[in-house]
PDB file of N, CA and C in Angstrom:
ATOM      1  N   UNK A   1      98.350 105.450  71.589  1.00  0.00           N
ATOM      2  CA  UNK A   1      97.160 105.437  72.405  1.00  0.00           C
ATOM      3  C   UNK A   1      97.460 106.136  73.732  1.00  0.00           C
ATOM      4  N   UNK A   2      96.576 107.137  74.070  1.00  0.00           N
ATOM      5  CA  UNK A   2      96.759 107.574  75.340  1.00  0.00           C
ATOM      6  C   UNK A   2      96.209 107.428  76.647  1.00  0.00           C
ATOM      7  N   UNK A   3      96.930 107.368  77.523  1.00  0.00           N
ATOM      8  CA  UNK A   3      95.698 106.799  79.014  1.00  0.00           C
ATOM      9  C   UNK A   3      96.502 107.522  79.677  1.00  0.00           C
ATOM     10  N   UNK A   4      95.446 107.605  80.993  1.00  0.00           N
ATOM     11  CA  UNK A   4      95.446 108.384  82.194  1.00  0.00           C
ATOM     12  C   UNK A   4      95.372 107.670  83.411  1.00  0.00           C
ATOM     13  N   UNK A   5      95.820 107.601  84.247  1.00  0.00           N
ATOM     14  CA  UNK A   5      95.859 106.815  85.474  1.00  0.00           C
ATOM     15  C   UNK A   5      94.950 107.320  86.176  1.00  0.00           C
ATOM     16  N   UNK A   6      94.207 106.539  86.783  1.00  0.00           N
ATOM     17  CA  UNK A   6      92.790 106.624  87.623  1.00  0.00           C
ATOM     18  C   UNK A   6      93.250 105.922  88.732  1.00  0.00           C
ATOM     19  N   UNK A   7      93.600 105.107  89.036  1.00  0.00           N
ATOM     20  CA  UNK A   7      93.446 104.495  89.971  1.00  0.00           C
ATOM     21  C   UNK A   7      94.563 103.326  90.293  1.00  0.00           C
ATOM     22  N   UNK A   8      94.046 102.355  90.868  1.00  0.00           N
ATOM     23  CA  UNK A   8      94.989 100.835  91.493  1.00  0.00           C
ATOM     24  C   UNK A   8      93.847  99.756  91.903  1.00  0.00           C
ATOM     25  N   UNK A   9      94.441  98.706  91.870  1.00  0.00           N
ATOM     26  CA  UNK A   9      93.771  97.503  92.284  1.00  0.00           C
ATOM     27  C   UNK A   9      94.198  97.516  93.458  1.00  0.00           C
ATOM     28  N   UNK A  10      93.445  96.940  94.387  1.00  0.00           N
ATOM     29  CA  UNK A  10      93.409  97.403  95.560  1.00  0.00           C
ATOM     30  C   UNK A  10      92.855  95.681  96.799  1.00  0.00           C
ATOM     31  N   UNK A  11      91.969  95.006  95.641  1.00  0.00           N
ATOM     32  CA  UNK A  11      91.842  93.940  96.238  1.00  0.00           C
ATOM     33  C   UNK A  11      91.198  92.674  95.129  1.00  0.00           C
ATOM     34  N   UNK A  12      91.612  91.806  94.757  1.00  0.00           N
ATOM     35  CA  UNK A  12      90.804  90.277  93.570  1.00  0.00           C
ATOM     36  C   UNK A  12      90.270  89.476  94.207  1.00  0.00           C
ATOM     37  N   UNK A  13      89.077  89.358  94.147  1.00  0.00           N
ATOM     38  CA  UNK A  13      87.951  88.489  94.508  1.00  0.00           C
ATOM     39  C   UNK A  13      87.997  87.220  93.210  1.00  0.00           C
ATOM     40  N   UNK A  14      88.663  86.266  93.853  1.00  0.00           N
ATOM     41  CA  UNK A  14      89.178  85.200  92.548  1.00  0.00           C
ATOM     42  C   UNK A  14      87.903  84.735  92.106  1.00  0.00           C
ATOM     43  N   UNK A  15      86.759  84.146  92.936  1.00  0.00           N
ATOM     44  CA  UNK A  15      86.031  82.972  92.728  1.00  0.00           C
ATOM     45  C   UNK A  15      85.134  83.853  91.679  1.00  0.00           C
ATOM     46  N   UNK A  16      84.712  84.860  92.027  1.00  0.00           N
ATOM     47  CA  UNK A  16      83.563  85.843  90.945  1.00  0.00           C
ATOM     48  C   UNK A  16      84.704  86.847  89.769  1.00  0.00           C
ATOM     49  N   UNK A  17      85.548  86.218  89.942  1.00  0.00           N
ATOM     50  CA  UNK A  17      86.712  87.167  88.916  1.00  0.00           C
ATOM     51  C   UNK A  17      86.672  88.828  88.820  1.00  0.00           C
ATOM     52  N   UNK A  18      86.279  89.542  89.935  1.00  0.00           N
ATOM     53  CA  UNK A  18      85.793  91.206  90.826  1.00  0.00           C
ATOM     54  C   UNK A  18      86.976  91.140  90.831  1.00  0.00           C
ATOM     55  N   UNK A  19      87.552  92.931  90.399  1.00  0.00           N
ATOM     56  CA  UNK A  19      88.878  93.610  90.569  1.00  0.00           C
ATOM     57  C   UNK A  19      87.890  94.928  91.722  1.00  0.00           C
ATOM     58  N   UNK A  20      88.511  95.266  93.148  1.00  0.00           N
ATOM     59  CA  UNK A  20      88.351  96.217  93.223  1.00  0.00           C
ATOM     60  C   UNK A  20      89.104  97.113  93.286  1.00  0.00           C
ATOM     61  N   UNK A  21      88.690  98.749  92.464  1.00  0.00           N
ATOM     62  CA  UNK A  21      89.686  99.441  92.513  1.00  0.00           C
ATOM     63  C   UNK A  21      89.265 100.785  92.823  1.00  0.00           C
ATOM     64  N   UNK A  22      90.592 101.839  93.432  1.00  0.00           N
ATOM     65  CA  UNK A  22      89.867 102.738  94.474  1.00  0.00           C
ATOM     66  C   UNK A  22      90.629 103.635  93.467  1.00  0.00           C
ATOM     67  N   UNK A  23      89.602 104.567  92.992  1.00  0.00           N
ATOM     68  CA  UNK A  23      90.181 105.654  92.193  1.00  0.00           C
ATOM     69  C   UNK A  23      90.427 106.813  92.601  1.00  0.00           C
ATOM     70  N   UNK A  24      91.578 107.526  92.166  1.00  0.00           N
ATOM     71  CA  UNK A  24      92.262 108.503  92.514  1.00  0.00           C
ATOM     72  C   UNK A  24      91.918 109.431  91.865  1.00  0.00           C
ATOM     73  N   UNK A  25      91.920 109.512  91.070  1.00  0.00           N
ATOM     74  CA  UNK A  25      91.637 110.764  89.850  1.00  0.00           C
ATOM     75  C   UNK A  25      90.965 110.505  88.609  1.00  0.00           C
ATOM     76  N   UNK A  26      90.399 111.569  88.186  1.00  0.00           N
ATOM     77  CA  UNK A  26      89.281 111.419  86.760  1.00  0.00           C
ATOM     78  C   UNK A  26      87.794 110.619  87.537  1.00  0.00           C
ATOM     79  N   UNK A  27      87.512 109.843  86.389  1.00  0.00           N
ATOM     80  CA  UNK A  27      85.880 108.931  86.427  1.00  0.00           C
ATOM     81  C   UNK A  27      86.372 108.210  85.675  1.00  0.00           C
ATOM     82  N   UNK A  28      85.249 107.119  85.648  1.00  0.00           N
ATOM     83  CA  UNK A  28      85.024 106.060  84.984  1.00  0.00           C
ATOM     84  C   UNK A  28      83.826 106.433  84.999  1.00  0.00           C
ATOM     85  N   UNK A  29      82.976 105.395  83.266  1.00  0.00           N
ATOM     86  CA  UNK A  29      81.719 105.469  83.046  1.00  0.00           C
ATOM     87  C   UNK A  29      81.563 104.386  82.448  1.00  0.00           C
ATOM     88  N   UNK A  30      80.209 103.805  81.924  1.00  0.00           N
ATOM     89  CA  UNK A  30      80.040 102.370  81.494  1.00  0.00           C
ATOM     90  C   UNK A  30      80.396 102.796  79.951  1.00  0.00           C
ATOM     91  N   UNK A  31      81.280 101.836  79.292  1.00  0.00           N
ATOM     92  CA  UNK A  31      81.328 102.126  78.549  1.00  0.00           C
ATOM     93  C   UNK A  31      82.496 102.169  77.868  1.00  0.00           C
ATOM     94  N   UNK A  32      83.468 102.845  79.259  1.00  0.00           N
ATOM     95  CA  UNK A  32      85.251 103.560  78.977  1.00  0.00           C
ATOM     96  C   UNK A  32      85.602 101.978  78.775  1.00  0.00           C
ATOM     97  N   UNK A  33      86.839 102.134  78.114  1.00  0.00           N
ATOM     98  CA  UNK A  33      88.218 101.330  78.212  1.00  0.00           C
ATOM     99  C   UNK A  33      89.068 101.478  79.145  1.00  0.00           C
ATOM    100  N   UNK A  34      89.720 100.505  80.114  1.00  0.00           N
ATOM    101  CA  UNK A  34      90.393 100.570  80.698  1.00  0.00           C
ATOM    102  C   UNK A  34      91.765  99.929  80.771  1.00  0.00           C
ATOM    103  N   UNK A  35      92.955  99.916  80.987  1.00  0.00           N
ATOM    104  CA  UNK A  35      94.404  99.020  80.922  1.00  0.00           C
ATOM    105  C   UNK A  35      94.309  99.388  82.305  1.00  0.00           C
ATOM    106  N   UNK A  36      94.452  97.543  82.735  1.00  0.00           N
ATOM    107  CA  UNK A  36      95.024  97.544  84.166  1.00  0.00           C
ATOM    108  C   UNK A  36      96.653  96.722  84.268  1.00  0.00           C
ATOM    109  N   UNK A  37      97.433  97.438  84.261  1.00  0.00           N
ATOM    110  CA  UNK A  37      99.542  97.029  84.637  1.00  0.00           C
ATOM    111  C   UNK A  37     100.032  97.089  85.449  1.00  0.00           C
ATOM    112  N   UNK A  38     100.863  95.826  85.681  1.00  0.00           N
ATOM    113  CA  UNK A  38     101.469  95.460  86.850  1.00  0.00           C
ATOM    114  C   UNK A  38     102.431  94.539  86.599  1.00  0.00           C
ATOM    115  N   UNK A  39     102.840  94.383  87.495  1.00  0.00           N
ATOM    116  CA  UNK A  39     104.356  93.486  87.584  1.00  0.00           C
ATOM    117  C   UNK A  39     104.310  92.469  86.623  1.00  0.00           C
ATOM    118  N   UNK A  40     102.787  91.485  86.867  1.00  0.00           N
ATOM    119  CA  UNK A  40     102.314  90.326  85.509  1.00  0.00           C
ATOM    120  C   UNK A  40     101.463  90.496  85.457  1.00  0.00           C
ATOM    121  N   UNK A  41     100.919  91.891  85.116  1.00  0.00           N
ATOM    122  CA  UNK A  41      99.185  92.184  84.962  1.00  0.00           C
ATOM    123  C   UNK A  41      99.258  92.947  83.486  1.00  0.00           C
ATOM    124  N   UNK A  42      98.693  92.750  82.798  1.00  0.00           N
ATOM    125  CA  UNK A  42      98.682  93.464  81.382  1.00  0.00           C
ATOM    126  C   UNK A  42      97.437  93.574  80.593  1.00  0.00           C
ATOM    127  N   UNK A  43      96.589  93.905  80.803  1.00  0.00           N
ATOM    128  CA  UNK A  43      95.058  93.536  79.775  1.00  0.00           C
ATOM    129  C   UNK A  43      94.116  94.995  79.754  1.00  0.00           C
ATOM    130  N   UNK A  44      93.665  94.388  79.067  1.00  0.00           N
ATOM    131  CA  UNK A  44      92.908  95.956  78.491  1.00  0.00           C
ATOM    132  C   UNK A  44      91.330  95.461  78.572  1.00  0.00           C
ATOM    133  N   UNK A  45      89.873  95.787  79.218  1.00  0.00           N
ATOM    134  CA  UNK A  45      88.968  95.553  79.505  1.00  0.00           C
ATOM    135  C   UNK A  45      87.994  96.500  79.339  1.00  0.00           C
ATOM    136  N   UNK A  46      86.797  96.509  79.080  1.00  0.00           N
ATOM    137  CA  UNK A  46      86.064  97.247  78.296  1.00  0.00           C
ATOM    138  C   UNK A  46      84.945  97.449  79.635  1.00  0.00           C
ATOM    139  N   UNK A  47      84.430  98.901  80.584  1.00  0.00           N
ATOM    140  CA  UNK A  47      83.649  98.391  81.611  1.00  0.00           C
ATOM    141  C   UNK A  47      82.525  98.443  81.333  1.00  0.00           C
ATOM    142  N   UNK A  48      82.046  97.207  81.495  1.00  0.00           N
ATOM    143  CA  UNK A  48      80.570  96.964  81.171  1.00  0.00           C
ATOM    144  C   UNK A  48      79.581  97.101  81.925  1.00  0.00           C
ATOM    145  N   UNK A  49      79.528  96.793  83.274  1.00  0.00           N
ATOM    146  CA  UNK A  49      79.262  97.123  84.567  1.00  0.00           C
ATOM    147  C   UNK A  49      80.146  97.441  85.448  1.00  0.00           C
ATOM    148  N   UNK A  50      79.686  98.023  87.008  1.00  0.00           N
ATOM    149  CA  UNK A  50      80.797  98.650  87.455  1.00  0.00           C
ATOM    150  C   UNK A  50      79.578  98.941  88.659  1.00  0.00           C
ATOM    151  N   UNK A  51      80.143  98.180  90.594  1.00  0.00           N
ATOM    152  CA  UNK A  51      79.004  98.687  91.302  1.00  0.00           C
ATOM    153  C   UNK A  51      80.029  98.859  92.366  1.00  0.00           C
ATOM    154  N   UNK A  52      79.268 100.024  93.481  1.00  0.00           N
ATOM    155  CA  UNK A  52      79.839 100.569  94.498  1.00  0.00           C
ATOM    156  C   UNK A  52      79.285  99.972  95.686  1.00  0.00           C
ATOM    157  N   UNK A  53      79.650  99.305  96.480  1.00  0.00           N
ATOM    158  CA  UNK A  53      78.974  99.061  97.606  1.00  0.00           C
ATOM    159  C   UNK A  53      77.924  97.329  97.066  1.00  0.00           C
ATOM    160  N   UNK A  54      77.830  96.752  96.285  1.00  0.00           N
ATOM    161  CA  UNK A  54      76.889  96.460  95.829  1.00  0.00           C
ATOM    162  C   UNK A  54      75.926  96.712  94.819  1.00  0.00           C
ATOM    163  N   UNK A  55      75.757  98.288  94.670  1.00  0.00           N
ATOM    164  CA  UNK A  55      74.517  98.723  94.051  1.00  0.00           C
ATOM    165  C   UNK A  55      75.388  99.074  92.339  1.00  0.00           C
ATOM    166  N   UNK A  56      74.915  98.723  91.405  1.00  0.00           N
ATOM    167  CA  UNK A  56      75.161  99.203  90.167  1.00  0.00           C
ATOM    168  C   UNK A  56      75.371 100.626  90.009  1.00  0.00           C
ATOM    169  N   UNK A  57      76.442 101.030  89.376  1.00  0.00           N
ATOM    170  CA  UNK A  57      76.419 102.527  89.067  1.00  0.00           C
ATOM    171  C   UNK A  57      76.858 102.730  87.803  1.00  0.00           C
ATOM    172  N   UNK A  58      76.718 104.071  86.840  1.00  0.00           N
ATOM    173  CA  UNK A  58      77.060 103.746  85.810  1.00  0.00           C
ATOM    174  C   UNK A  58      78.294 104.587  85.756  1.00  0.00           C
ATOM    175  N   UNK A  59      78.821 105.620  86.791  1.00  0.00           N
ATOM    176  CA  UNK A  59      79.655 106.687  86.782  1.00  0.00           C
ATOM    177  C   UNK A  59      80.305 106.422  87.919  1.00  0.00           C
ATOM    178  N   UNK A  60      81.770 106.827  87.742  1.00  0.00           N
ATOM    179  CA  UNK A  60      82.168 106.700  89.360  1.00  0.00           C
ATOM    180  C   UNK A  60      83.266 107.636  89.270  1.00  0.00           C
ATOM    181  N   UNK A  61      83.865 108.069  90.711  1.00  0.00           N
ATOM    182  CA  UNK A  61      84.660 109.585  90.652  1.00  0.00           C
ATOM    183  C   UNK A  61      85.759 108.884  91.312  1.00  0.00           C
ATOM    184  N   UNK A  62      86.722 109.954  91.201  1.00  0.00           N
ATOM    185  CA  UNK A  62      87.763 109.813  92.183  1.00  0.00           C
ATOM    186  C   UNK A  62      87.879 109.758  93.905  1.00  0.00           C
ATOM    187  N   UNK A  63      87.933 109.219  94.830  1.00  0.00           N
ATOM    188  CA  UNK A  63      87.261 108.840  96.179  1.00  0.00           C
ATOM    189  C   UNK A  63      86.759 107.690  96.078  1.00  0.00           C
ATOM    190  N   UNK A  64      86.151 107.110  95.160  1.00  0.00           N
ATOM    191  CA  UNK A  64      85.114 106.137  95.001  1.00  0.00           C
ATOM    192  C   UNK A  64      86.163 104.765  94.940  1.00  0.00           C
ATOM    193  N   UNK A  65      85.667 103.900  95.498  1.00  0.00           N
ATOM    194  CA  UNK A  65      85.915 102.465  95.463  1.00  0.00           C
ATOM    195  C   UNK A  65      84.673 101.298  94.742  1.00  0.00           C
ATOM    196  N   UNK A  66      85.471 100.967  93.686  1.00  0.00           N
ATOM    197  CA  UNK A  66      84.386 100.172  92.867  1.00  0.00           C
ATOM    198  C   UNK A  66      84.478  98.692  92.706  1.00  0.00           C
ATOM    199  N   UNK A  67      83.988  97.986  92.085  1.00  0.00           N
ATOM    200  CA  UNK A  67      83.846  96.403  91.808  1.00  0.00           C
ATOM    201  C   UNK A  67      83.463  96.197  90.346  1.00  0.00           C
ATOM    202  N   UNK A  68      84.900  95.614  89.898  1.00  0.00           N
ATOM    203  CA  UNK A  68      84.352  95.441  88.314  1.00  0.00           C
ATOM    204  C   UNK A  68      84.927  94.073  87.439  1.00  0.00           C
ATOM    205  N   UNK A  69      83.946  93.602  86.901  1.00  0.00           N
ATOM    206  CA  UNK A  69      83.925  92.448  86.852  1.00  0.00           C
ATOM    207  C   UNK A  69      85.179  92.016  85.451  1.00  0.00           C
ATOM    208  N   UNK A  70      86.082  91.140  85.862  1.00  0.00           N
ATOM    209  CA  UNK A  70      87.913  91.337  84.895  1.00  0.00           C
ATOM    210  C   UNK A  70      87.798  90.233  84.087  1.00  0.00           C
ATOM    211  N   UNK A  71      88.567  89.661  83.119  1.00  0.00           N
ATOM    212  CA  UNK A  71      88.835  88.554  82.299  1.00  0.00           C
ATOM    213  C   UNK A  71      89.531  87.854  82.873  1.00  0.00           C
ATOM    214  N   UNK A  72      90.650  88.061  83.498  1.00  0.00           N
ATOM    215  CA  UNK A  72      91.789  87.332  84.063  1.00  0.00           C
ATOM    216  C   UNK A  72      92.023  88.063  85.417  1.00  0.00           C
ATOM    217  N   UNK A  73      92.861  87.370  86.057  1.00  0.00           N
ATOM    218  CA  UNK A  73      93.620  87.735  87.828  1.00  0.00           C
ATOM    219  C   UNK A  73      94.300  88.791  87.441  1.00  0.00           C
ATOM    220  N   UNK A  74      94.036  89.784  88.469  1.00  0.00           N
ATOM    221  CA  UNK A  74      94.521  91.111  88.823  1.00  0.00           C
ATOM    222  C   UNK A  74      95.359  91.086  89.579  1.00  0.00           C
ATOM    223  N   UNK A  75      95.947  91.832  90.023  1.00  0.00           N
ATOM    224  CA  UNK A  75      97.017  91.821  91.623  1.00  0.00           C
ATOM    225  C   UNK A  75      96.831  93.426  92.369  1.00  0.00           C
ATOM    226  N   UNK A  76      96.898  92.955  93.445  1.00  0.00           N
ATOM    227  CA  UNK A  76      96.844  94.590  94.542  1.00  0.00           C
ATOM    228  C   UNK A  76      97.847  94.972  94.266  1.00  0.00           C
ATOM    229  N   UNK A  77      97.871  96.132  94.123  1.00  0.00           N
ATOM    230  CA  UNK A  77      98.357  97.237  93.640  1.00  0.00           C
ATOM    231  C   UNK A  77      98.673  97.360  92.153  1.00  0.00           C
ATOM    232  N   UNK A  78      98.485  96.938  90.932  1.00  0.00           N
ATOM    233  CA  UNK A  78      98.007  97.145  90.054  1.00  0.00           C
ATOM    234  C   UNK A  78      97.412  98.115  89.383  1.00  0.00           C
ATOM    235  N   UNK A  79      98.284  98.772  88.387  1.00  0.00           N
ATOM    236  CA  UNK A  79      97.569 100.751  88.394  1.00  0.00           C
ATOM    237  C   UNK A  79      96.675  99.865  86.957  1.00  0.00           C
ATOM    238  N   UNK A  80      95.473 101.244  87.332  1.00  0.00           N
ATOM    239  CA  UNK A  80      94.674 101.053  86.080  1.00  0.00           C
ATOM    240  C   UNK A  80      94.629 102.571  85.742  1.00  0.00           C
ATOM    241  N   UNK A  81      93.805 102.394  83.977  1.00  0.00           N
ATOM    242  CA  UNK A  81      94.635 103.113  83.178  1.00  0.00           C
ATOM    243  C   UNK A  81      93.397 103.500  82.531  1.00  0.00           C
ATOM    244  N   UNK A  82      93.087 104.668  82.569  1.00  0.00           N
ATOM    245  CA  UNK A  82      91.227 104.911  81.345  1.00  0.00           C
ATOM    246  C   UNK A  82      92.284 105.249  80.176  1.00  0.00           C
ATOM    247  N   UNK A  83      92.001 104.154  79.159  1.00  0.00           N
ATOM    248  CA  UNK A  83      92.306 104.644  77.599  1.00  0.00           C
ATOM    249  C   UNK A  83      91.756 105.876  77.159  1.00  0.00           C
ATOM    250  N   UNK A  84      92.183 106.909  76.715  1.00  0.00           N
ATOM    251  CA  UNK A  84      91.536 108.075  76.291  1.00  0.00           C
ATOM    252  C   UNK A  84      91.187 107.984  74.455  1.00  0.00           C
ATOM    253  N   UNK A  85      90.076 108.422  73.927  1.00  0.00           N
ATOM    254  CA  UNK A  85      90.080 108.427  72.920  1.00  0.00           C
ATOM    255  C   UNK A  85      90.566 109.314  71.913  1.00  0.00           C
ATOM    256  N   UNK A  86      91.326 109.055  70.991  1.00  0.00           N
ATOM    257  CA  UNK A  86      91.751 110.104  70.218  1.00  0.00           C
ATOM    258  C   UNK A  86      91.437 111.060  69.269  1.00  0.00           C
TER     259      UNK A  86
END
């Protein structure tokens, strides 16, 4: 399976289970697969929603800082990973 590094976790909002993460390179879209890894971070999450500022978006670029809603605790600095399809 191949992935591409987009980005990092950057900050976990525990009580609403929100990863935010500030992407570096590529996009995200609703839809992608993502792997977020780290020291004890390991999971693979499917983005279902995904908002900037508040407002829902369905695309997001590199520059962009997003909010997306995780299964389990994330940790800052935490690289995430767009699964690419084969």
């Amino acid at each position: 399976m191949k992935e591409q590094e987009t980005g990092y976790i950057s900050k976990y909002f525990g009580k609403i289970n929100v990863g935010a993460i500030d992407l570096t390179s590529g996009k995200l879209t609703t839809g992608d697969t993502i792997h977020i890894q780290g020291h004890t971070t390991n999971l693979e999450e499917k983005v279902t929603s995904m908002q900037i500022e508040h407002e829902s978006v369905s695309e997001a670029k590199a520059g962009d800082s997003i909010g997306l809603k995780v299964s389990e605790k994330v940790r800052r600095g935490d690289k995430v990973f767009k699964v690419l399809e084969d």
